[in-house]
C-alpha atoms as a PDB file:
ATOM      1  CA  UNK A   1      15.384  44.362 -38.399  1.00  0.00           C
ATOM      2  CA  UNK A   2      13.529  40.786 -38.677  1.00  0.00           C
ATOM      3  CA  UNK A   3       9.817  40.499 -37.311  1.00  0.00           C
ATOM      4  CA  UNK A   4       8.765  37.535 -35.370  1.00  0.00           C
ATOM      5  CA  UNK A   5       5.128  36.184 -34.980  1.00  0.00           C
ATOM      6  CA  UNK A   6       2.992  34.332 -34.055  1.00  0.00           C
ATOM      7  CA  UNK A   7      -0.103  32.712 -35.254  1.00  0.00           C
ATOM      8  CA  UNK A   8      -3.031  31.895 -32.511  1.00  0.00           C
ATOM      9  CA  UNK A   9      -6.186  29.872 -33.964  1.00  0.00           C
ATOM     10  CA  UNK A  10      -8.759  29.763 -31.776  1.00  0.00           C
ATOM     11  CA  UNK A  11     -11.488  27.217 -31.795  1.00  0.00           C
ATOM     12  CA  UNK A  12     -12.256  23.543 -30.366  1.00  0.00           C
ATOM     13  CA  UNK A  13     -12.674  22.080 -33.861  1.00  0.00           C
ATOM     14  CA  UNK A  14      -9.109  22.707 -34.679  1.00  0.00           C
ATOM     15  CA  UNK A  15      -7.971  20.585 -31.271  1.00  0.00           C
ATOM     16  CA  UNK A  16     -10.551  18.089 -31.767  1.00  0.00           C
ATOM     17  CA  UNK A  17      -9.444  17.733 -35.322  1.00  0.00           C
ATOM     18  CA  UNK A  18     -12.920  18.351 -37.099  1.00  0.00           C
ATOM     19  CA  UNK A  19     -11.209  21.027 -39.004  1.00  0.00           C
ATOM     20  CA  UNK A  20      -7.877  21.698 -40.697  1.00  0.00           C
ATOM     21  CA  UNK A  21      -5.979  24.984 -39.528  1.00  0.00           C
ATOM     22  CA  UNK A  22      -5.468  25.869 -43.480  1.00  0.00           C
ATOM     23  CA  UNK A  23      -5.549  29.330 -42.801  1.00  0.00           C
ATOM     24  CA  UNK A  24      -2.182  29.192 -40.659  1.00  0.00           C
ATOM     25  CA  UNK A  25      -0.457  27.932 -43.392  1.00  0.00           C
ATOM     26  CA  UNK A  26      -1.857  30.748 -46.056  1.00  0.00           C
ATOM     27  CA  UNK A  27      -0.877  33.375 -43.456  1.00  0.00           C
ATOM     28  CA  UNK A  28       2.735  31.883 -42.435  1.00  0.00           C
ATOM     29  CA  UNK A  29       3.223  31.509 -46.221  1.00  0.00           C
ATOM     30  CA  UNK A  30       2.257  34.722 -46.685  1.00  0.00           C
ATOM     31  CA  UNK A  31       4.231  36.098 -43.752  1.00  0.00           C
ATOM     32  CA  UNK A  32       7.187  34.516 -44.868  1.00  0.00           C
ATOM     33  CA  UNK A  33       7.497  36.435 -48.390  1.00  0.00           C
ATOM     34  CA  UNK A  34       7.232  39.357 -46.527  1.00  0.00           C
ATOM     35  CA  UNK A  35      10.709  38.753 -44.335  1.00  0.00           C
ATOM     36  CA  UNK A  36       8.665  38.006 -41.404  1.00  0.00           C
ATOM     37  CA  UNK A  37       9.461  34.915 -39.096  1.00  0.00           C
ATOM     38  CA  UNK A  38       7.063  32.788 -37.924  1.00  0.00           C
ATOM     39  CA  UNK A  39       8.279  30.933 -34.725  1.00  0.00           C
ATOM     40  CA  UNK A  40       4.881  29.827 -33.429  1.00  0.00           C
ATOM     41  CA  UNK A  41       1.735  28.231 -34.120  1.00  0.00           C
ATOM     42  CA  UNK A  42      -0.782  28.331 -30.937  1.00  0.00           C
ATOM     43  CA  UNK A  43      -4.288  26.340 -31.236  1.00  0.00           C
ATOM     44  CA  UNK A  44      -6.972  27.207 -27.795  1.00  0.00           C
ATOM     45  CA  UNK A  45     -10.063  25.918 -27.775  1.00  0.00           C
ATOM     46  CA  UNK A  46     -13.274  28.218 -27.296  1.00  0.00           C
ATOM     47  CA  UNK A  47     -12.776  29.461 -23.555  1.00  0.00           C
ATOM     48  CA  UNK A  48     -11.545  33.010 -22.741  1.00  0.00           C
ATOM     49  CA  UNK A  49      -9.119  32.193 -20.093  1.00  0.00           C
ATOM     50  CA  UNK A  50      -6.792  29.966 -22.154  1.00  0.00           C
ATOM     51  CA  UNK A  51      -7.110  32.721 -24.951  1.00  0.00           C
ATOM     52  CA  UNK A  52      -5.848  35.380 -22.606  1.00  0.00           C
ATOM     53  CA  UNK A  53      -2.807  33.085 -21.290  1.00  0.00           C
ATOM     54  CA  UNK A  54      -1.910  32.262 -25.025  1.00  0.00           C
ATOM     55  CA  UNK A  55      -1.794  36.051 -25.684  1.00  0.00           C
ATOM     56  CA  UNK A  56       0.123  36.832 -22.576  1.00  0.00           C
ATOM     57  CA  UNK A  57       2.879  33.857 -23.648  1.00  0.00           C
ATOM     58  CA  UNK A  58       2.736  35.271 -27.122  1.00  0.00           C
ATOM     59  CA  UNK A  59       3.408  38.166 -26.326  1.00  0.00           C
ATOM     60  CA  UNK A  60       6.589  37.754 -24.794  1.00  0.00           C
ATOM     61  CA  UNK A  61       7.815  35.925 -27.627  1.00  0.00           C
ATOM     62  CA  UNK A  62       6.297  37.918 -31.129  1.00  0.00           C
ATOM     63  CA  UNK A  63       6.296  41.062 -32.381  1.00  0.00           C
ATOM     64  CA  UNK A  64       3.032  40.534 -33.732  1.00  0.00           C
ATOM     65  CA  UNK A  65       0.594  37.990 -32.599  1.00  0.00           C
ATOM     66  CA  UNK A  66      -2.217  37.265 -35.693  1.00  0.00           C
ATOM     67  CA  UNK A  67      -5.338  35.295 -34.142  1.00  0.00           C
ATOM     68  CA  UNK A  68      -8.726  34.221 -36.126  1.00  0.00           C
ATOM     69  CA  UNK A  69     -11.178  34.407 -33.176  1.00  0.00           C
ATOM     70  CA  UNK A  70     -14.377  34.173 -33.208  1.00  0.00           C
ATOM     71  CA  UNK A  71     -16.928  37.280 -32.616  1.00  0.00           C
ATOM     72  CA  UNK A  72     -17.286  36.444 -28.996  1.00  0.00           C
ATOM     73  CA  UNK A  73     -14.248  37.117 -28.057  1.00  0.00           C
ATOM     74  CA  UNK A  74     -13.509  40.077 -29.678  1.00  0.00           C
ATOM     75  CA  UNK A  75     -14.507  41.772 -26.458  1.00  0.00           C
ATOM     76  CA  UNK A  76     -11.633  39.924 -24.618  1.00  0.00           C
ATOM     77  CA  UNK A  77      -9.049  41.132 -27.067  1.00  0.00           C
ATOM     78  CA  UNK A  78      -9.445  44.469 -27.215  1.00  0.00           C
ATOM     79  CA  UNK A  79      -9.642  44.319 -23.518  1.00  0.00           C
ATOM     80  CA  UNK A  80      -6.406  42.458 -23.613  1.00  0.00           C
ATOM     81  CA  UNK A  81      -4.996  44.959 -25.855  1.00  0.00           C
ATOM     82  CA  UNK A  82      -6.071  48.188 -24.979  1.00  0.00           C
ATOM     83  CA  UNK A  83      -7.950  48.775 -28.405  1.00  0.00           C
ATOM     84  CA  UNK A  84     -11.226  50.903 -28.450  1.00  0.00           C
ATOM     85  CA  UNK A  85     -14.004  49.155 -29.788  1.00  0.00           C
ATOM     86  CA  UNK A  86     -13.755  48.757 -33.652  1.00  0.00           C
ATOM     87  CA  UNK A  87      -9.930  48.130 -33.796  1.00  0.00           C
ATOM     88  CA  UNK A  88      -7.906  45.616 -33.785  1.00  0.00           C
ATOM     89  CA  UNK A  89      -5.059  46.726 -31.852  1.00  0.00           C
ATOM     90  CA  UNK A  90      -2.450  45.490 -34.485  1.00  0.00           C
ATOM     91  CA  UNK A  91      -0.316  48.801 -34.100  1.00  0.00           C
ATOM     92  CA  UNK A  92      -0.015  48.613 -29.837  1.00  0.00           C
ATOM     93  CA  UNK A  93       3.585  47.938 -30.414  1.00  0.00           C
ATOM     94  CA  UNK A  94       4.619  50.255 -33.502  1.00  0.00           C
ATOM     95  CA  UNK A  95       2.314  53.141 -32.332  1.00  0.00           C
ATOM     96  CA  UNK A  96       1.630  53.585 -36.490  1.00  0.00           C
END
């Protein structure tokens, strides 16, 4: 069975174009050699709201949804994805 995800950098540099999103290339790249499909590339800036509707579109699409947030809203996530504090919550859907 084939994987699907998706990648979701968050951060207003990356829409404003100050940055380069090289890190979603080095993770589809690596994704990719593992037999995983990468179907989507989400960019939010820094505001919680959009965040949570990227994660609730992702997650309708991916199996597993890869994000590089910043610290602040690591609160959000773990709210979003049921994780105790200290996880990630990269095994909701596997249970492993």
């Amino acid at each position: 069975m084939s994987h699907t995800a998706e990648l979701i950098a968050v951060g207003t540099e990356l829409l404003l174009g100050n940055i380069a999103n090289t890190d979603a290339q080095m993770i589809s790249q690596g994704l990719s050699a593992l037999g995983i499909n990468v179907y989507y590339h989400t960019v939010v800036g820094d505001n919680p709201q959009r965040l949570r509707d990227a994660l609730d579109i992702a997650k309708t699409r991916a199996d597993i949804i890869i994000t590089n947030h910043p610290d602040r809203l690591a609160e959000q996530l773990r709210d979003l994805s049921g994780a105790e504090e200290g996880q990630t919550g990269e095994n909701e859907r596997t249970g492993k």
